[in-house]
N, C-alpha and C. Protein backbone atom coordinates (compact mmCIF):
# COMPACT_ATOMS: atom_id res chain seq x y z
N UNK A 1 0.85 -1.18 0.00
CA UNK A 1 0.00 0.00 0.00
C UNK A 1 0.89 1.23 0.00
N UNK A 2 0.58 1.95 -1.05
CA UNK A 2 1.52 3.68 -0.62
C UNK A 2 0.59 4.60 0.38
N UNK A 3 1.32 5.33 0.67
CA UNK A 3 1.10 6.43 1.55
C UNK A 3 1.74 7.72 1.13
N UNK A 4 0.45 9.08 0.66
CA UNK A 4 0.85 10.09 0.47
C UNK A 4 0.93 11.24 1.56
N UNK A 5 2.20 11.46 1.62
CA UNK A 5 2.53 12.22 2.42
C UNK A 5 2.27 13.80 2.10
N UNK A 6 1.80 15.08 2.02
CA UNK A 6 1.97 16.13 2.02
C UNK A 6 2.92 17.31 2.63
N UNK A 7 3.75 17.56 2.13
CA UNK A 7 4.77 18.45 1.93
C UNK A 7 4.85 19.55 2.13
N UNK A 8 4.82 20.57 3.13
CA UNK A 8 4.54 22.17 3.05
C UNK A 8 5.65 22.50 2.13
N UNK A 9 5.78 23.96 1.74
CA UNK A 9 6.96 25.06 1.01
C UNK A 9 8.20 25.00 2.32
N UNK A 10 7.50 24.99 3.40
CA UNK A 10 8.33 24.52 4.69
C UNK A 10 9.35 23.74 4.97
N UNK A 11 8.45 22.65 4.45
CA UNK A 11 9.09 21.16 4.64
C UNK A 11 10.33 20.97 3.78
N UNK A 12 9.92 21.48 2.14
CA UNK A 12 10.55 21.36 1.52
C UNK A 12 11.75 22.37 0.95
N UNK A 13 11.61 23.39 2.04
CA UNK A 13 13.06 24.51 1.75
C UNK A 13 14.17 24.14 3.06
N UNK A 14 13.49 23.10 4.05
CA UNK A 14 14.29 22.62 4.58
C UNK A 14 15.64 21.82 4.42
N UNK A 15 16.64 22.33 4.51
CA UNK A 15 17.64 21.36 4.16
C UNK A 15 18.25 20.15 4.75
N UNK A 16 17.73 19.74 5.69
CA UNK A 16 17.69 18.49 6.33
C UNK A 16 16.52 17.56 5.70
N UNK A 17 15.79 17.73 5.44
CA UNK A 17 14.45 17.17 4.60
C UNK A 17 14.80 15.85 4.97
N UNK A 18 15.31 15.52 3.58
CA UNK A 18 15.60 14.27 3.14
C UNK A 18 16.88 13.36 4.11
N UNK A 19 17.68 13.83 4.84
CA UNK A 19 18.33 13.44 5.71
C UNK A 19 16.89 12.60 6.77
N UNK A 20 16.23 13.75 7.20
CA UNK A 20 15.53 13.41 8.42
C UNK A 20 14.41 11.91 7.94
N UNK A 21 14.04 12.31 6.70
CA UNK A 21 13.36 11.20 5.85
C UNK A 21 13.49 10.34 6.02
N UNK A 22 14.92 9.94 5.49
CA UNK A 22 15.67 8.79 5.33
C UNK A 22 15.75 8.34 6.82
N UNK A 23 15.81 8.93 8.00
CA UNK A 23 16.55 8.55 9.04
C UNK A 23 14.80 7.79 9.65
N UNK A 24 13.71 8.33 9.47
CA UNK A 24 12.38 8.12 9.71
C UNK A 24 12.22 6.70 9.26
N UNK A 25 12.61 6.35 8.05
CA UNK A 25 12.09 4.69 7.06
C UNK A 25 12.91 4.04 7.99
N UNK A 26 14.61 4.31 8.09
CA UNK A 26 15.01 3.40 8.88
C UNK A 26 14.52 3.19 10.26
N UNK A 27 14.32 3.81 11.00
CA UNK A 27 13.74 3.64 12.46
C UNK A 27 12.70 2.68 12.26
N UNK A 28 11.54 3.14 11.29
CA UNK A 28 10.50 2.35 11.35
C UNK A 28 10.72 0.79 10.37
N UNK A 29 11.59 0.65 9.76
CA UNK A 29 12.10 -0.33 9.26
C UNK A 29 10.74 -0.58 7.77
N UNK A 30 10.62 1.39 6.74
CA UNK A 30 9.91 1.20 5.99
C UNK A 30 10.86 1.10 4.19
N UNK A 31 10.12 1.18 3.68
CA UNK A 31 10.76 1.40 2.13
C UNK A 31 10.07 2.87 1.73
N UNK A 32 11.22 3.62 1.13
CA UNK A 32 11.14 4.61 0.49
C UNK A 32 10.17 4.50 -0.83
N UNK A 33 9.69 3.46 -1.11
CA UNK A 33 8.75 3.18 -2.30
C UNK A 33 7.35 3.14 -2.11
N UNK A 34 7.25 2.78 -0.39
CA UNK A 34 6.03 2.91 0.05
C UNK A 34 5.41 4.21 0.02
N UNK A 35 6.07 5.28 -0.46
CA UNK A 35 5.31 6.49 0.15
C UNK A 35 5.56 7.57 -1.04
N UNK A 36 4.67 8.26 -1.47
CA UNK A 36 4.50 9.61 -2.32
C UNK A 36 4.78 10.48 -1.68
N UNK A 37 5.51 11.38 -1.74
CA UNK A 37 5.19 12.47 -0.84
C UNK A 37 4.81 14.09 -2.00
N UNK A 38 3.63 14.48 -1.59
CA UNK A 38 3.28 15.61 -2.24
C UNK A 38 3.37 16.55 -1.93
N UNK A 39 4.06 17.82 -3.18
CA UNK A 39 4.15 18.50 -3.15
C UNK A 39 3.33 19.61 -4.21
N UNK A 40 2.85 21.06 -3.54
CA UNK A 40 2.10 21.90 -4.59
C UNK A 40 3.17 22.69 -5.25
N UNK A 41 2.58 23.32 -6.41
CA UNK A 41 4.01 23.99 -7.53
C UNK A 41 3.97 25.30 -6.42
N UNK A 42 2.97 26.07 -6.17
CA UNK A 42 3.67 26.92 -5.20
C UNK A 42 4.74 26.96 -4.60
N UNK A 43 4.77 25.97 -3.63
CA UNK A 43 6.00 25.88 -2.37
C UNK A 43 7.45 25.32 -3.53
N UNK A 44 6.99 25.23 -4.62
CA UNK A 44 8.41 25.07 -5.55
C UNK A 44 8.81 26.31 -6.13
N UNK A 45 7.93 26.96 -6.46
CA UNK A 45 8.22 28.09 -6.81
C UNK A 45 9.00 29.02 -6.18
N UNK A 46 8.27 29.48 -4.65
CA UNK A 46 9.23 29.62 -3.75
C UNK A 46 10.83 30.03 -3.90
N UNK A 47 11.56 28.81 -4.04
CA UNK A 47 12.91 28.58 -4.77
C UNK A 47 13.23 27.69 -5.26
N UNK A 48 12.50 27.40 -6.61
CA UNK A 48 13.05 26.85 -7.52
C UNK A 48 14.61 26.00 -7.23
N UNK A 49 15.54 26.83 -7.22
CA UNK A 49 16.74 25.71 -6.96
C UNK A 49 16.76 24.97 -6.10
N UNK A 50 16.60 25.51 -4.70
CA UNK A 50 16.67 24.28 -3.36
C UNK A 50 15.47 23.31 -3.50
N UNK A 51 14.36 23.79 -4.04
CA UNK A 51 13.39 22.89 -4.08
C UNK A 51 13.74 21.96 -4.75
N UNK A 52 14.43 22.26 -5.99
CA UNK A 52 14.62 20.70 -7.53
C UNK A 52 15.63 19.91 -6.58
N UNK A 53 16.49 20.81 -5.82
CA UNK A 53 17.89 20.06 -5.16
C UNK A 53 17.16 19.05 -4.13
N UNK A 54 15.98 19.48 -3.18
CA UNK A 54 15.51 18.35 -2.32
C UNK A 54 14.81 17.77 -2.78
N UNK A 55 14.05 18.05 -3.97
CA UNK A 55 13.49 17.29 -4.56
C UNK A 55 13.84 15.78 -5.16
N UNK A 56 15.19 16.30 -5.72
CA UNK A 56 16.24 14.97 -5.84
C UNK A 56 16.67 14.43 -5.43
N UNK A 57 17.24 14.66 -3.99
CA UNK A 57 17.49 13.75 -3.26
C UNK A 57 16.39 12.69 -2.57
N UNK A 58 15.39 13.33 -2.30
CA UNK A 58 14.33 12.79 -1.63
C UNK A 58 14.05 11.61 -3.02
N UNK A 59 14.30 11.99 -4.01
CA UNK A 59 13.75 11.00 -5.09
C UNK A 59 14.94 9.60 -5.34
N UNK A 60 15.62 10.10 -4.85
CA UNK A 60 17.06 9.41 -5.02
C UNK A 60 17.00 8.31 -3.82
N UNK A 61 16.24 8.50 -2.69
CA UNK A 61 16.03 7.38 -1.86
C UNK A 61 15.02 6.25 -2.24
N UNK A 62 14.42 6.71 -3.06
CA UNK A 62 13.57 5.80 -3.93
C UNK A 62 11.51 6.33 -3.40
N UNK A 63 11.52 6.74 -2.78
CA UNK A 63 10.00 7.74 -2.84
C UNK A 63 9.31 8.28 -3.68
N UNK A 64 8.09 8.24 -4.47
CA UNK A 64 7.57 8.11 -5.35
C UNK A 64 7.54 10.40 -5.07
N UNK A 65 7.77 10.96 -5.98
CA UNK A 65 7.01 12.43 -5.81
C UNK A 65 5.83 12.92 -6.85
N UNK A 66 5.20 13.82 -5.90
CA UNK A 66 3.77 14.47 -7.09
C UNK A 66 3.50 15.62 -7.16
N UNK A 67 3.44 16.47 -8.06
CA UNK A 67 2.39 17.82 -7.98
C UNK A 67 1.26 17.70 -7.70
N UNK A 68 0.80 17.62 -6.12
CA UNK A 68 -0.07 18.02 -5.75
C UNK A 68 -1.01 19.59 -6.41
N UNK A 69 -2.67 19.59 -6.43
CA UNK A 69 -3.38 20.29 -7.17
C UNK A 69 -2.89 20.97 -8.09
N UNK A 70 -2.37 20.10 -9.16
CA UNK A 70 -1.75 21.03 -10.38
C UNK A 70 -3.15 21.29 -10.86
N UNK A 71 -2.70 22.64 -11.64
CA UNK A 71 -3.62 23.49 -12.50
C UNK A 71 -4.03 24.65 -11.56
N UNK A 72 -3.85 24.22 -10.60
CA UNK A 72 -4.35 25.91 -9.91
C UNK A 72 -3.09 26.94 -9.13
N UNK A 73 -1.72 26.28 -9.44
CA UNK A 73 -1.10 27.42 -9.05
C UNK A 73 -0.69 27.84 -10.57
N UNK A 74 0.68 27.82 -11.04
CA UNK A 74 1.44 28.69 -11.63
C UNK A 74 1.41 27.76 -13.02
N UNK A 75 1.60 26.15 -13.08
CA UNK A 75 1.75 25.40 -13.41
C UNK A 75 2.94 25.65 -15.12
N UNK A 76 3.75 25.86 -14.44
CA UNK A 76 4.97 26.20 -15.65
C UNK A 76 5.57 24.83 -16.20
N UNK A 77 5.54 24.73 -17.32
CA UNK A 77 5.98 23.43 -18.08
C UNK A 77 7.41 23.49 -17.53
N UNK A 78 7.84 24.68 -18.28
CA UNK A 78 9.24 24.94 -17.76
C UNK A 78 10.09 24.35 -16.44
N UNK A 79 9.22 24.58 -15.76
CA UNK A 79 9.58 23.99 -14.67
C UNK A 79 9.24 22.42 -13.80
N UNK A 80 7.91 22.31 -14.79
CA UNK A 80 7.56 20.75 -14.91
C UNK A 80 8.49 19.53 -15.24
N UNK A 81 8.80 19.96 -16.70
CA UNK A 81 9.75 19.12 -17.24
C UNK A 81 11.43 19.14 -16.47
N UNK A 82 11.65 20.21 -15.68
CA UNK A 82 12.84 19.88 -14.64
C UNK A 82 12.39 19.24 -13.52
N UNK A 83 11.87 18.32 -13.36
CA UNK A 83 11.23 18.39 -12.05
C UNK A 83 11.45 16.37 -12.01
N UNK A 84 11.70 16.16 -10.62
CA UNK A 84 11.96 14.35 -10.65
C UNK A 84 10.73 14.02 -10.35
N UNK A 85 9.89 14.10 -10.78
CA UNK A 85 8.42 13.64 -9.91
C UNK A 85 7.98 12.76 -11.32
N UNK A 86 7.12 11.99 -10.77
CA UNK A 86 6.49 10.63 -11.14
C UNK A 86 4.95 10.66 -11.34
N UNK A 87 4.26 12.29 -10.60
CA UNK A 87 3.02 11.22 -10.86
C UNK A 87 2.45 13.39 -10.80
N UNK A 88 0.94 13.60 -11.29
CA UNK A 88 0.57 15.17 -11.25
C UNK A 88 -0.59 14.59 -10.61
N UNK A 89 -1.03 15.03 -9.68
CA UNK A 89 -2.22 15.23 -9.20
C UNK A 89 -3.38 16.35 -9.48
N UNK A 90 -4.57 16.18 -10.50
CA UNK A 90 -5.34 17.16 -11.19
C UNK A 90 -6.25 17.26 -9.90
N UNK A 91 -6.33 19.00 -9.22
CA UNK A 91 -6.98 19.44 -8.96
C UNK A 91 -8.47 19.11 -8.73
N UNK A 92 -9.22 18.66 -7.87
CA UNK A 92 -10.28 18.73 -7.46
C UNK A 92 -11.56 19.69 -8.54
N UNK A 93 -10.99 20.74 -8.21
CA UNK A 93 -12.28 22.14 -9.04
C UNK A 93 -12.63 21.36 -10.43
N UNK A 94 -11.27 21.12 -11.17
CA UNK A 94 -11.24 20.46 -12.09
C UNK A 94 -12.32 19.17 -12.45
N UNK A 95 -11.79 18.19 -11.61
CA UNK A 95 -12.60 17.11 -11.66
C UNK A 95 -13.87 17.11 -11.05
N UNK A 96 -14.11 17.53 -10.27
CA UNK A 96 -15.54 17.79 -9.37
C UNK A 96 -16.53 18.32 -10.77
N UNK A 97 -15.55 19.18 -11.86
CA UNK A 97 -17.12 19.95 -12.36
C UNK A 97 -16.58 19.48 -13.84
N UNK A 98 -15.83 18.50 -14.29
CA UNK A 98 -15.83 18.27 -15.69
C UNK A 98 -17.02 17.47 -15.94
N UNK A 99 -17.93 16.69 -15.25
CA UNK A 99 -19.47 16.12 -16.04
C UNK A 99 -20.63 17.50 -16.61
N UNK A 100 -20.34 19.01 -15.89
CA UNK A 100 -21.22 20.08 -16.14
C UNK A 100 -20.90 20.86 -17.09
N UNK A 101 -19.17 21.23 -17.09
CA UNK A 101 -18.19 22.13 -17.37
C UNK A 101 -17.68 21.77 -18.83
N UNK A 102 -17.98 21.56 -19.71
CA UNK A 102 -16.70 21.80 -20.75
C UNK A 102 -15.44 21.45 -20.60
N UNK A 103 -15.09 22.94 -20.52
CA UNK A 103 -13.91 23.38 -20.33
C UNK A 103 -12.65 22.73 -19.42
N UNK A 104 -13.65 22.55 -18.50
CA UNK A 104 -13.00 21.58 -16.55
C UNK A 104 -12.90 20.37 -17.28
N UNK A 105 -13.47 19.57 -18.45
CA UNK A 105 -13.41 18.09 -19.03
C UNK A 105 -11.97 18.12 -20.32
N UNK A 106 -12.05 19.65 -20.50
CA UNK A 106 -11.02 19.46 -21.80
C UNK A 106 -9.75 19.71 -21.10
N UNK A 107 -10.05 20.51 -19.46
CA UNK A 107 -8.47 20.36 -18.76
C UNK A 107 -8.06 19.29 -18.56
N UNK A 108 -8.88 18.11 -18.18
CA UNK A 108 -8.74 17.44 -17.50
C UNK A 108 -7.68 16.29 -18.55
N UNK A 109 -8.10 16.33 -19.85
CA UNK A 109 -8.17 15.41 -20.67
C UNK A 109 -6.58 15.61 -21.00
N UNK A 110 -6.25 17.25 -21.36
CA UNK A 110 -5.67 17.89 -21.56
C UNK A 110 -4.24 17.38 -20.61
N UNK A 111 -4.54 17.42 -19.13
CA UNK A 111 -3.73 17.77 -18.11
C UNK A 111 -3.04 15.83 -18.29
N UNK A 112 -4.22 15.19 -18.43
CA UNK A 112 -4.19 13.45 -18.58
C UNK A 112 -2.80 13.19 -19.79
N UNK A 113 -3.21 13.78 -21.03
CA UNK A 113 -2.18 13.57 -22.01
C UNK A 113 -0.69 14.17 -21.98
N UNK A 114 -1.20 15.55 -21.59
CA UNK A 114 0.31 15.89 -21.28
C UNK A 114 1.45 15.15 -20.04
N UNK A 115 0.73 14.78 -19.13
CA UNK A 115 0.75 14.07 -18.41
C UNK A 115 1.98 12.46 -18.61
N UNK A 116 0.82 11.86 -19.41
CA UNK A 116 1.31 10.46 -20.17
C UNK A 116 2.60 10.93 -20.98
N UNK A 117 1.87 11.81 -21.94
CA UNK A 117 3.05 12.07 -22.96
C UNK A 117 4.78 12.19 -22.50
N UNK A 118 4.64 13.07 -20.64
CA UNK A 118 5.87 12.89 -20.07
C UNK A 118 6.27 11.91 -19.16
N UNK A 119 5.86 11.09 -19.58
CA UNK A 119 6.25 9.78 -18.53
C UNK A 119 5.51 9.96 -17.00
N UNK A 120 4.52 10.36 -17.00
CA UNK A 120 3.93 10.77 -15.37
C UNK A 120 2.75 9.96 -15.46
N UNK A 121 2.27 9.54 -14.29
CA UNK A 121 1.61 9.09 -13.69
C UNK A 121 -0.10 10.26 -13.63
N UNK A 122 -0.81 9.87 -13.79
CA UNK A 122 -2.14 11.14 -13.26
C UNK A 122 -2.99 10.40 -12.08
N UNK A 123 -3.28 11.01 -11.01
CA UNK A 123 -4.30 10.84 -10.22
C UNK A 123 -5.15 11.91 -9.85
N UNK A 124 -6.11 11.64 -9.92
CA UNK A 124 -7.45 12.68 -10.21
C UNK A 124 -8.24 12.94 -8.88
N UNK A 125 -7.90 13.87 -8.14
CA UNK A 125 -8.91 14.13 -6.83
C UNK A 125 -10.23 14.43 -7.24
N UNK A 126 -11.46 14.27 -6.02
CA UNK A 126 -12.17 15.06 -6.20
C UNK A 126 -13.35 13.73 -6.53
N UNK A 127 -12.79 12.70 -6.83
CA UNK A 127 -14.12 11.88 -7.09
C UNK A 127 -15.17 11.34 -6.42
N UNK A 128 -16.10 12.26 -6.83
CA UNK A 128 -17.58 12.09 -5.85
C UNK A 128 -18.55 11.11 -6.51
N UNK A 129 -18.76 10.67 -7.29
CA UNK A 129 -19.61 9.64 -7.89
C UNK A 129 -19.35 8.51 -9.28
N UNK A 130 -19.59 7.78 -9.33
CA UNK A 130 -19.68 6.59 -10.57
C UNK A 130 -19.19 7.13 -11.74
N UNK A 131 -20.13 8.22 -11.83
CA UNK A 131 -19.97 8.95 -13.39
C UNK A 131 -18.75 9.65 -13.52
N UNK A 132 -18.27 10.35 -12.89
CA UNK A 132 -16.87 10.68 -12.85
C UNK A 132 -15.56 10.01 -12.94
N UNK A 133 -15.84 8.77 -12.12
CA UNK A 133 -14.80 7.78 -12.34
C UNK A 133 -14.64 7.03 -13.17
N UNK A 134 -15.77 7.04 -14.17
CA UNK A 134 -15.98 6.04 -15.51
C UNK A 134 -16.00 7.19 -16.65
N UNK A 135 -15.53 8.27 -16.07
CA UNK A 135 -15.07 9.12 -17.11
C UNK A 135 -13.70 9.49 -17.04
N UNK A 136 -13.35 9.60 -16.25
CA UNK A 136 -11.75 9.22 -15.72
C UNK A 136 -11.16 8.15 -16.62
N UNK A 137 -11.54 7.17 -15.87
CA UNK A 137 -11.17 5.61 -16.31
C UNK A 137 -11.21 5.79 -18.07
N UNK A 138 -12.30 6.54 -18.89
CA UNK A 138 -12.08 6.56 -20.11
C UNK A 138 -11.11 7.29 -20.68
N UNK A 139 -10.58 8.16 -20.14
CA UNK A 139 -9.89 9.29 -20.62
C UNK A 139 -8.24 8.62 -20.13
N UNK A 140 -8.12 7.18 -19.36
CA UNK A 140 -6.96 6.60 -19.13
C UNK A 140 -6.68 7.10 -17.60
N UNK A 141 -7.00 8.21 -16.95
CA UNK A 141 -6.07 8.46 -15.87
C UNK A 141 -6.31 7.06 -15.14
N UNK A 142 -4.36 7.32 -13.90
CA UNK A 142 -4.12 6.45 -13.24
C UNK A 142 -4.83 5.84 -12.11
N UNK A 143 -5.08 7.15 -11.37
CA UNK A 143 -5.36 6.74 -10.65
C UNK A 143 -6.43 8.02 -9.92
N UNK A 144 -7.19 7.43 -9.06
CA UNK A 144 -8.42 8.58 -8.61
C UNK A 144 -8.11 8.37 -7.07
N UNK A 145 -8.70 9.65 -6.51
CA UNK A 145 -9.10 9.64 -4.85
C UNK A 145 -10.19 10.37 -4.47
N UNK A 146 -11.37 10.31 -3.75
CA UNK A 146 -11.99 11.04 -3.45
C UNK A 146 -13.32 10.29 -2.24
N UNK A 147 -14.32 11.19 -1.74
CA UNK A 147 -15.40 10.94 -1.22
C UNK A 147 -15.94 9.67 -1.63
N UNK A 148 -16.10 9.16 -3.03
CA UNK A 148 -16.77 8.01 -3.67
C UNK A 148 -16.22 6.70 -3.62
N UNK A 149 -14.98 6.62 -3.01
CA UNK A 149 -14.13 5.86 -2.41
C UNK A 149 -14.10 5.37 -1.23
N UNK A 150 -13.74 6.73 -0.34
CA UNK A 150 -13.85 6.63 0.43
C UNK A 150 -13.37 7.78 2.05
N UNK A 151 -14.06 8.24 2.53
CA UNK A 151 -13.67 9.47 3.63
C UNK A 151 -12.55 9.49 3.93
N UNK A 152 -12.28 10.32 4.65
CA UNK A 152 -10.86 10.60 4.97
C UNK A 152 -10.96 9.47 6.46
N UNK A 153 -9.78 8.74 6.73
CA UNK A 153 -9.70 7.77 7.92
C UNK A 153 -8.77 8.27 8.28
N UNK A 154 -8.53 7.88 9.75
CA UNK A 154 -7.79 7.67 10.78
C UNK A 154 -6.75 6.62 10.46
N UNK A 155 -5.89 6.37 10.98
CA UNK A 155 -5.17 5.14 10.89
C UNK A 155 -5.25 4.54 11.62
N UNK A 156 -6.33 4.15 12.86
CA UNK A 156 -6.82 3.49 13.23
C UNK A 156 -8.13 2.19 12.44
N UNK A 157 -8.36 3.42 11.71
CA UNK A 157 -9.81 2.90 10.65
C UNK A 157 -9.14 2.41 9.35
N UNK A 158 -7.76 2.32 9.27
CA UNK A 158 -7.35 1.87 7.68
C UNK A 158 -7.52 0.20 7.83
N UNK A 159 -7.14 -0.77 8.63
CA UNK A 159 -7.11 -2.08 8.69
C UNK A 159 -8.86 -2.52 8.52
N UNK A 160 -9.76 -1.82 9.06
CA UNK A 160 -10.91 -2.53 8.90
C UNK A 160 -11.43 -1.96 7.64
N UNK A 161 -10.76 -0.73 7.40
CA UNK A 161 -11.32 -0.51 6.25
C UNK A 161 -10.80 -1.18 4.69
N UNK A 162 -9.60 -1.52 4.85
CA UNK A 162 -8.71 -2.59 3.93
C UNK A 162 -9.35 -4.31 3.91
N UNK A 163 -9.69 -4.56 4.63
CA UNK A 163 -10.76 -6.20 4.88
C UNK A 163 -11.99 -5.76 4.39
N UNK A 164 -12.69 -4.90 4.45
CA UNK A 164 -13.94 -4.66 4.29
C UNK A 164 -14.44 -4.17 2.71
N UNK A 165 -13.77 -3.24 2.49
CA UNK A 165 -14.06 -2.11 1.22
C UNK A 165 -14.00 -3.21 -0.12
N UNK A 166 -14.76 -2.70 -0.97
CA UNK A 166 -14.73 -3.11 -2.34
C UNK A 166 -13.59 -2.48 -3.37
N UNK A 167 -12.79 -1.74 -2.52
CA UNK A 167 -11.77 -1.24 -3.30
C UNK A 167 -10.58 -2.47 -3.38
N UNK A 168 -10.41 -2.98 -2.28
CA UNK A 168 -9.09 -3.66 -1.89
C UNK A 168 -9.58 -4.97 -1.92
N UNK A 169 -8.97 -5.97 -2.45
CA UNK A 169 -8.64 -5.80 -4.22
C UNK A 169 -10.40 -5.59 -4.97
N UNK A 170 -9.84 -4.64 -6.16
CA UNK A 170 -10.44 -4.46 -6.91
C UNK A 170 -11.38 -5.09 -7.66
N UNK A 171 -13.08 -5.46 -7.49
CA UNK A 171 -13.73 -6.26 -7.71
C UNK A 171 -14.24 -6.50 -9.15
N UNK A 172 -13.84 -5.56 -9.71
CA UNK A 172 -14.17 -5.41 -11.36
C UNK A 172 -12.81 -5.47 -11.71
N UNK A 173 -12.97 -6.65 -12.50
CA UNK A 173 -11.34 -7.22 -12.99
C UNK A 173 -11.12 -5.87 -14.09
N UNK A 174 -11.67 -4.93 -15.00
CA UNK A 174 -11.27 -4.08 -15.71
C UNK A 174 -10.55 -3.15 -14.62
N UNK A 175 -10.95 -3.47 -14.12
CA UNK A 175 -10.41 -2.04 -13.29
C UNK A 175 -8.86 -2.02 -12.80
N UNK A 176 -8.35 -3.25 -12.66
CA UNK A 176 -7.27 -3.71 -12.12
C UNK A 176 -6.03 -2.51 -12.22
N UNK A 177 -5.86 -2.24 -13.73
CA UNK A 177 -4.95 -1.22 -13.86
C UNK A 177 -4.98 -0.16 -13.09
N UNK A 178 -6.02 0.06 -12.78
CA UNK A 178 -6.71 1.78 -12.27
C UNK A 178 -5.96 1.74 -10.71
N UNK A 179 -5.33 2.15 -10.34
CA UNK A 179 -4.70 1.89 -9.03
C UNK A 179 -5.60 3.13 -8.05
N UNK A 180 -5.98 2.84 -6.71
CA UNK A 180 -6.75 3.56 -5.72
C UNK A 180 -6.21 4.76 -4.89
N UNK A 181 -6.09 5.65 -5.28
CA UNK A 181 -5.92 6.19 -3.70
C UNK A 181 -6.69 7.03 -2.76
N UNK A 182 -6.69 6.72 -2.00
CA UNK A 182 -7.60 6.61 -0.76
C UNK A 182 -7.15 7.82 0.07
């Protein structure tokens, strides 16, 4: 199972970051593969250099990274395509209103291909119902998270909710590719 971590501009102008990271998996005796950790283009923007610099190292331990709610800050290719990250996370506003919106469906589609086209990963917040996710699922993205899944838990509530849910494993064999996050 991964675990996405969220990242302040904080976290990540810190220059111990990835030291302290690394020193965290070992204590707990985890893998650096288990975990995403997200970050928004804002807090990169910030400073650009120290950010790409922790950015790389942190990627260099083997940790999956993401642009968290791309499309609603600055979202510079320019600075996309320098960037070690693996996977874009499309904005909520986005997905919440591409079944009404146009426009929110041609970002989305938009944000999906460019996406693929650079070797990235897409996961799509924001998914509140059936119809959304089987519009997702058509348009290829990776992977979805939202309300229609499932609430936000405790980590107390992840084990019963992992035995229980129809997510884990995936009961519609099409779906298999579509990876969850929760």
């Amino acid at each position: 199972m991964n675990v996405s971590i969220n990242l302040s501009a904080r976290d990540l102008m810190d220059p111990e970051l990835p030291e302290r990271f690394h020193d965290m998996l070992e204590e707990n005796f985890c893998a650096a593969r288990w975990f995403t950790l997200e970050i928004t283009e804002s807090a990169i923007l910030d400073d650009p250099a120290h950010a790409i610099d922790n950015m790389k190292r942190l990627s260099a331990l083997g940790c999956r990274l993401a642009i968290d709610d791309y499309g609603t800050g600055y979202s510079s290719l320019s600075y996309l395509r320098h960037l070690p990250v693996h996977e874009l996370k499309i904005d909520k506003t986005f997905v919440m209103g591409m079944a009404r919106d146009p426009s929110d469906a041609v970002i989305v589609r938009s944000t999906i291909d460019l996406a693929h086209n650079m070797g990235l990963a897409v996961v799509a917040e924001g998914v509140e119902d059936e119809g959304t996710f089987d519009q997702l699922r058509a348009l290829g993205c990776d992977m979805v998270q939202g309300y229609w899944l499932s609430r936000p838990l405790g980590a107390a509530q992840i084990p019963a909710w992992m035995r229980n849910s129809a997510w884990v494993p995936a009961v519609v064999p099409e779906l298999k590719a579509l990876r969850r996050v929760v």
